[in-house]
C-alpha atoms as a PDB file:
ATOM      1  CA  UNK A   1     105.565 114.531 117.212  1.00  0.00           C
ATOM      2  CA  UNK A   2     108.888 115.027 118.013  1.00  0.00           C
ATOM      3  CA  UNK A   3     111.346 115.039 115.425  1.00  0.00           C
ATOM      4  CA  UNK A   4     111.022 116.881 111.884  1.00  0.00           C
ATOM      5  CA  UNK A   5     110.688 113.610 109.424  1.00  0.00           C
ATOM      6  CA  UNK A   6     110.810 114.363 105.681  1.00  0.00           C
ATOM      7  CA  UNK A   7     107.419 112.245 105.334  1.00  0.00           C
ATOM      8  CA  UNK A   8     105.941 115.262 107.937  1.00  0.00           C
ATOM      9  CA  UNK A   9     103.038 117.140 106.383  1.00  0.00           C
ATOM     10  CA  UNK A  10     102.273 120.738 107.142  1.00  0.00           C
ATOM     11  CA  UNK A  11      98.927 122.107 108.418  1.00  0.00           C
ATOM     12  CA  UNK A  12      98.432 123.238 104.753  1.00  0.00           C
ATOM     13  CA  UNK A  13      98.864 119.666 103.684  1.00  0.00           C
ATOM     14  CA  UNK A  14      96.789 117.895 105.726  1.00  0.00           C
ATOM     15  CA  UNK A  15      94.104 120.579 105.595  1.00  0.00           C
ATOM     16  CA  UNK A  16      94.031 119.359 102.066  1.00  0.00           C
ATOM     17  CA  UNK A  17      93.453 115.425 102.507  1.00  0.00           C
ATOM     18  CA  UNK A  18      92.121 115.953 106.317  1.00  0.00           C
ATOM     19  CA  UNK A  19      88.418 115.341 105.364  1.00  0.00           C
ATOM     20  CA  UNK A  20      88.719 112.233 103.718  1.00  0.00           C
ATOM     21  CA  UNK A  21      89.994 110.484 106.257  1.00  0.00           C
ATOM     22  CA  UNK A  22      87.290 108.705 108.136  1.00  0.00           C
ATOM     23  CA  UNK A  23      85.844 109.541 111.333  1.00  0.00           C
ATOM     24  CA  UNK A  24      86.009 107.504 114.717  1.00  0.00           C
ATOM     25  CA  UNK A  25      83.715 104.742 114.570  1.00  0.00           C
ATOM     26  CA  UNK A  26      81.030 105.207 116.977  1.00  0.00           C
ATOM     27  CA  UNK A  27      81.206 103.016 120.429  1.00  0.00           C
ATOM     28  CA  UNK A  28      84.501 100.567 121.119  1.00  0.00           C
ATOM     29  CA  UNK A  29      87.602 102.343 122.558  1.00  0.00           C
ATOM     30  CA  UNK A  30      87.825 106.158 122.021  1.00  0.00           C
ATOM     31  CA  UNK A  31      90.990 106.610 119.160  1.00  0.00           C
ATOM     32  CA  UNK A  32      94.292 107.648 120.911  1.00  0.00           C
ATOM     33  CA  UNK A  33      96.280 108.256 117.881  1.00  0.00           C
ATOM     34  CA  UNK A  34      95.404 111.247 115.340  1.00  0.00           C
ATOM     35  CA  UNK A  35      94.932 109.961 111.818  1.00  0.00           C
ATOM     36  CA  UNK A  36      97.847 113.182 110.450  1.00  0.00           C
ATOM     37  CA  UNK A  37     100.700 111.329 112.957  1.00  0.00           C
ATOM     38  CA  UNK A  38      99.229 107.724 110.975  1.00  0.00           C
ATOM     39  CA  UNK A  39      99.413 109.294 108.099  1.00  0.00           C
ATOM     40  CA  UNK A  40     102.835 110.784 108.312  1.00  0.00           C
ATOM     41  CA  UNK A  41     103.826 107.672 110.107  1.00  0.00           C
ATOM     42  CA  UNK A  42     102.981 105.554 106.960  1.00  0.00           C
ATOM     43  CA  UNK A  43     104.858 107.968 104.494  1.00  0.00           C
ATOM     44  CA  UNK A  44     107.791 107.777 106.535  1.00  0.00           C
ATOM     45  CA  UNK A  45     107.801 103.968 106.175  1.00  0.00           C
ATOM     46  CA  UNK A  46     106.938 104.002 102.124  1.00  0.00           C
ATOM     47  CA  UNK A  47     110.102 106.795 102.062  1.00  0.00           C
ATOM     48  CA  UNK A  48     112.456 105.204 104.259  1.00  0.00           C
ATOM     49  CA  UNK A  49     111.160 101.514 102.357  1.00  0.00           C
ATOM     50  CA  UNK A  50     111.404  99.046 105.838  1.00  0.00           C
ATOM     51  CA  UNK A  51     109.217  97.131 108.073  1.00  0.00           C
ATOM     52  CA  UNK A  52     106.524  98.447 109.959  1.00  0.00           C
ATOM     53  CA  UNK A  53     108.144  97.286 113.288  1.00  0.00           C
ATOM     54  CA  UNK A  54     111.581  99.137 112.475  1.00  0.00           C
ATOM     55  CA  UNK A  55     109.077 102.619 113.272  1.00  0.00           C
ATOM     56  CA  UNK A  56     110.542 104.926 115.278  1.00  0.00           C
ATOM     57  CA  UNK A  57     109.913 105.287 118.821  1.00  0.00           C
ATOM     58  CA  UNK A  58     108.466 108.658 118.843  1.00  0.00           C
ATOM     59  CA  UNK A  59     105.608 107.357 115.744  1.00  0.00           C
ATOM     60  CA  UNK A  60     102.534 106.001 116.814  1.00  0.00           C
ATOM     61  CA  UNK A  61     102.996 102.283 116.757  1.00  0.00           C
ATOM     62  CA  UNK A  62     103.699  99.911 114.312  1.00  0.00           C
ATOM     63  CA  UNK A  63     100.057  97.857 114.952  1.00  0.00           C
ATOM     64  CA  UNK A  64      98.261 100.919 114.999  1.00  0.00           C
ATOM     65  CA  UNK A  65      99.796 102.458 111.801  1.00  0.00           C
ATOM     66  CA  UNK A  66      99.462  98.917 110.026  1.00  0.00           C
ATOM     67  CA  UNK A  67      95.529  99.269 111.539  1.00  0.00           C
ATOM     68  CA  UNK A  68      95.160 102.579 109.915  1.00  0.00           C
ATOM     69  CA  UNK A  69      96.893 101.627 106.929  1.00  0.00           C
ATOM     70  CA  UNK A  70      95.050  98.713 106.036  1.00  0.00           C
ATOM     71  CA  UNK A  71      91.994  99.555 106.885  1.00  0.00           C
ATOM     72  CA  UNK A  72      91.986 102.708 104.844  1.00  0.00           C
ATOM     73  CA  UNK A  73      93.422 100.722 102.291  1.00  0.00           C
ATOM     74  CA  UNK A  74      89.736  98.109 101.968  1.00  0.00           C
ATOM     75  CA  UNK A  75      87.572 101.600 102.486  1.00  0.00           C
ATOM     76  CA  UNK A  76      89.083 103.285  99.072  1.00  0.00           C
ATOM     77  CA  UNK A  77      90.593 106.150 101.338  1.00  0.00           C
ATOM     78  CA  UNK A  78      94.145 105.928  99.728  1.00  0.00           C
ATOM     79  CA  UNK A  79      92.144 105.707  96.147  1.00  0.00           C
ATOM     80  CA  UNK A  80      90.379 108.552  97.149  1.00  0.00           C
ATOM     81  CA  UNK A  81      93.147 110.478  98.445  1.00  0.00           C
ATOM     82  CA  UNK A  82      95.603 110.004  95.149  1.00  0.00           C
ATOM     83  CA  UNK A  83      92.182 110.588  93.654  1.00  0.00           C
ATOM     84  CA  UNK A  84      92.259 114.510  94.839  1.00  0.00           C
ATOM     85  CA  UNK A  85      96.000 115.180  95.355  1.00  0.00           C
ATOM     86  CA  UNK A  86      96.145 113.688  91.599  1.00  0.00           C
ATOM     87  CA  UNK A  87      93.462 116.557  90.404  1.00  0.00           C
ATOM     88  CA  UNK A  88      95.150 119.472  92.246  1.00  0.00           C
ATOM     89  CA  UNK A  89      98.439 118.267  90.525  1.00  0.00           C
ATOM     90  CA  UNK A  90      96.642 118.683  86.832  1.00  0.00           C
ATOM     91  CA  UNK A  91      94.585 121.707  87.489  1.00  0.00           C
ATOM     92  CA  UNK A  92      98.012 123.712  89.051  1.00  0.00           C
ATOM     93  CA  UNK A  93      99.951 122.344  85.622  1.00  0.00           C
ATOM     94  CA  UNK A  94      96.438 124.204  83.765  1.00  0.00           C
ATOM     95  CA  UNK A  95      95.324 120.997  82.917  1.00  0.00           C
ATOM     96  CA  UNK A  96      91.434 119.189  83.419  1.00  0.00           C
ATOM     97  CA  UNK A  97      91.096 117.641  86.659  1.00  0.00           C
ATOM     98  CA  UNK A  98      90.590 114.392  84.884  1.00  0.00           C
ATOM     99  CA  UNK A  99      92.502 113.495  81.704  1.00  0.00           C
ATOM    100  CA  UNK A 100      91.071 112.776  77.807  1.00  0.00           C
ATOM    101  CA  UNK A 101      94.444 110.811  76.980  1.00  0.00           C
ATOM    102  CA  UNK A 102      95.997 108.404  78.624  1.00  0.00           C
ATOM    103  CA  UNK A 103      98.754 105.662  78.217  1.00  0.00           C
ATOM    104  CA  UNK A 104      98.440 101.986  79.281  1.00  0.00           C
ATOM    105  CA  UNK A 105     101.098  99.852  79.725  1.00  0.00           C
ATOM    106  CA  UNK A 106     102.513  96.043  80.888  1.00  0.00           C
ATOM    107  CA  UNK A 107     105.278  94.184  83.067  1.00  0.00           C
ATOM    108  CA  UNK A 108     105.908  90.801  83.560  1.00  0.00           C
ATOM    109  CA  UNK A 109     108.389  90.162  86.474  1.00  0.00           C
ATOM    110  CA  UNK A 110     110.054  86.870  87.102  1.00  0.00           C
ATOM    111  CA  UNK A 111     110.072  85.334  90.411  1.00  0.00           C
ATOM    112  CA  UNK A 112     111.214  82.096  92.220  1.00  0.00           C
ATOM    113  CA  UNK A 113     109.210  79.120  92.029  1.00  0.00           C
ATOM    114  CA  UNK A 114     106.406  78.866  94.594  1.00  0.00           C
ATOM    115  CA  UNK A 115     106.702  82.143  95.618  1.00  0.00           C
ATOM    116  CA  UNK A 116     103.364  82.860  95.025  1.00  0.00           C
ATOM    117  CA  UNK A 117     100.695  80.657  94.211  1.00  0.00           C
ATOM    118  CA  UNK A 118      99.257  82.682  91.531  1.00  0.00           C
ATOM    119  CA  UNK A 119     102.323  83.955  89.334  1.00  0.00           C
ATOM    120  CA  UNK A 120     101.057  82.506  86.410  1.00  0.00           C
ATOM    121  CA  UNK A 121     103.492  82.399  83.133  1.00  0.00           C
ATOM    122  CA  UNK A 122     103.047  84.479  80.401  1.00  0.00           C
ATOM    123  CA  UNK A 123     103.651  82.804  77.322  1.00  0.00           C
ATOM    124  CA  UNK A 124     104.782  85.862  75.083  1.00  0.00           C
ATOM    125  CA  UNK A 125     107.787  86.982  77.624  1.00  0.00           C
ATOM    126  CA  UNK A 126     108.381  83.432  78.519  1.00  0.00           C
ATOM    127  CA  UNK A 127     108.803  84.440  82.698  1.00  0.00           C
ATOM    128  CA  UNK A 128     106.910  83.095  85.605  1.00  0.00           C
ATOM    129  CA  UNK A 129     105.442  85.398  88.222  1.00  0.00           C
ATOM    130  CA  UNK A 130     103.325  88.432  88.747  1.00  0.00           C
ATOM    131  CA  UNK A 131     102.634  90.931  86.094  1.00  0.00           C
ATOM    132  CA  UNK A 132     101.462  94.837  86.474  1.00  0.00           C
ATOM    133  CA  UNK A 133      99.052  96.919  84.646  1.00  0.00           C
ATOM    134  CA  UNK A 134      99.553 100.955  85.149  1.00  0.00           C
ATOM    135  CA  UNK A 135      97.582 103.787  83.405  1.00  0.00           C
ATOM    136  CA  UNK A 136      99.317 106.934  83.039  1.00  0.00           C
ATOM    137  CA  UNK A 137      98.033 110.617  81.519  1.00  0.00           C
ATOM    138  CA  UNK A 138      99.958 112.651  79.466  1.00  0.00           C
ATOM    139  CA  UNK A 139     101.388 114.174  82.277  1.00  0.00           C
ATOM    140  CA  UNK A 140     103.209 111.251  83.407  1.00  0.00           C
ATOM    141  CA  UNK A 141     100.766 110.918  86.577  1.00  0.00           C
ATOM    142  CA  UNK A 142      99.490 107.443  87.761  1.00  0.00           C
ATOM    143  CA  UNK A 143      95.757 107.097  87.310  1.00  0.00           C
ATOM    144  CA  UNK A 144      95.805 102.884  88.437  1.00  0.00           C
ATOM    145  CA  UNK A 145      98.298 100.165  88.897  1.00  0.00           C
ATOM    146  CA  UNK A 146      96.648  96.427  88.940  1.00  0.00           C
ATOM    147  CA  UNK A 147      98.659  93.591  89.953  1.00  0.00           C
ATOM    148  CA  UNK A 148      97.743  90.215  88.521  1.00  0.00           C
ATOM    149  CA  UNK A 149      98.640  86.996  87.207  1.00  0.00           C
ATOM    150  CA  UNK A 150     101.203  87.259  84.339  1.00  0.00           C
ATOM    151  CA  UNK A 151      98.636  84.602  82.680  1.00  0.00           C
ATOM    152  CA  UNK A 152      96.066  87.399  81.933  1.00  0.00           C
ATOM    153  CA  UNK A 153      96.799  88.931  78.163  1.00  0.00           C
ATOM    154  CA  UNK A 154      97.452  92.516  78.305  1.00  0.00           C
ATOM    155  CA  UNK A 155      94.332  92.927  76.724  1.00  0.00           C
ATOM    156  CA  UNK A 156      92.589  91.466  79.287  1.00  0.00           C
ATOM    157  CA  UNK A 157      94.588  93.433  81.643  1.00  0.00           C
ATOM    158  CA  UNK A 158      93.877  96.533  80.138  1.00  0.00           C
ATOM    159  CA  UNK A 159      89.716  95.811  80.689  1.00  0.00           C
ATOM    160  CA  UNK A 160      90.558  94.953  84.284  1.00  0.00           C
ATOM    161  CA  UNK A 161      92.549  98.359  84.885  1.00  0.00           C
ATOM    162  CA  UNK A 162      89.953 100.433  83.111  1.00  0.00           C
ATOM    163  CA  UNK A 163      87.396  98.374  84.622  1.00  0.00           C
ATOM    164  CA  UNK A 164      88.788  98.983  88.471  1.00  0.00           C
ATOM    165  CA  UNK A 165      89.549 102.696  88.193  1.00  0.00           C
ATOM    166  CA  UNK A 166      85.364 102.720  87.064  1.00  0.00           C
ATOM    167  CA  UNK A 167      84.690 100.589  90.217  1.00  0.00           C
ATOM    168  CA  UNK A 168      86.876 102.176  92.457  1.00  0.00           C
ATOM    169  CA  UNK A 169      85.097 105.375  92.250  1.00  0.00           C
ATOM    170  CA  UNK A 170      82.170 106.229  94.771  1.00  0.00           C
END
C-alpha cells in the first residue's frame, strides 16, 4: 500500500482480527490480494461513504474488495469480527465481555413508492418503507441491527433481533 489512508490498520490491529478471516480456499486461482489491504480497502469505502468503483487506484480493486466483502459478509466473518472487537471494547471499559442489560429499540423510515418491494407500512407511524431493529448495551455499543419490513410490530421485531444475534453465533 501506498498512501497512509485513515481506514489503514496497524500490525497491532490486524493481529487482532487476522485469524478470523478465512483462509484461501483450496484449488482455483492462488489469491493475489491479502485479506488486511481488503479489509482496509472496505473501511476506507464505509469512511469515505462512495461507490465501490470510485476506489482508489493504489487499493486492490473494486470487484475484488466487493468479492471479499460480500462473501465474508454470507460466512458471518463481519458478525464475528464486531463479535470480538465488541468484547475487547467492554472488557478495556472493566466491563463482561458480554452484557446482562441491554436496550432495544425501533425506526420506521419513509421512502418513495416502489422503491422497494417489501417496505411495508406501519400502521402506528403511518409511513411506508423499511423499518430497523438495533440492540444496544449499556455502554452504548451495537450488539444487532435487523432491517425489515415496517409491517412487522416491534414486538415481533424485537423476537427477530434477539432471535438472529442467537443464530448468528457459531
Amino acid at each position: 500500500m501506498t498512501k497512509n489512508y485513515l481506514s489503514n490498520l496497524t500490525w497491532e490491529q490486524w493481529e487482532l482480527i487476522a485469524e478470523m478471516f478465512p483462509e484461501a480456499k483450496p484449488g482455483g486461482r492462488p489469491r493475489t490480494t491479502t485479506c488486511m489491504y481488503a479489509v482496509v480497502a472496505i473501511l476506507y469505502l464505509l469512511c469515505q461513504g462512495f461507490t465501490w468503483r470510485a476506489l482508489p487506484g493504489d487499493l486492490p480493486s473494486s470487484s475484488t474488495v466487493y468479492g471479499y466483502f460480500r462473501r465474508w459478509r454470507k460466512d458471518l466473518t463481519w458478525l464475528q469480527v464486531h463479535d470480538k472487537l465488541y468484547q475487547c471494547v467492554r472488557v478495556a471499559a472493566s466491563r463482561e465481555p458480554s452484557p446482562w442489560e441491554g436496550a432495544f429499540d425501533s425506526q420506521s423510515l419513509e421512502t418513495a413508492t416502489m422503491i422497494c418491494t417489501d417496505v411495508g407500512f406501519d400502521p402506528g407511524k403511518q409511513i411506508h418503507g423499511p423499518k430497523r431493529f438495533i440492540t444496544v448495551d449499556l455502554l452504548g455499543l451495537v450488539l444487532r441491527v435487523l432491517v425489515t419490513s415496517a409491517r412487522v410490530p416491534e414486538r415481533a421485531g424485537a423476537k427477530l433481533n434477539v432471535l438472529a444475534g442467537l443464530s448468528d453465533q457459531r
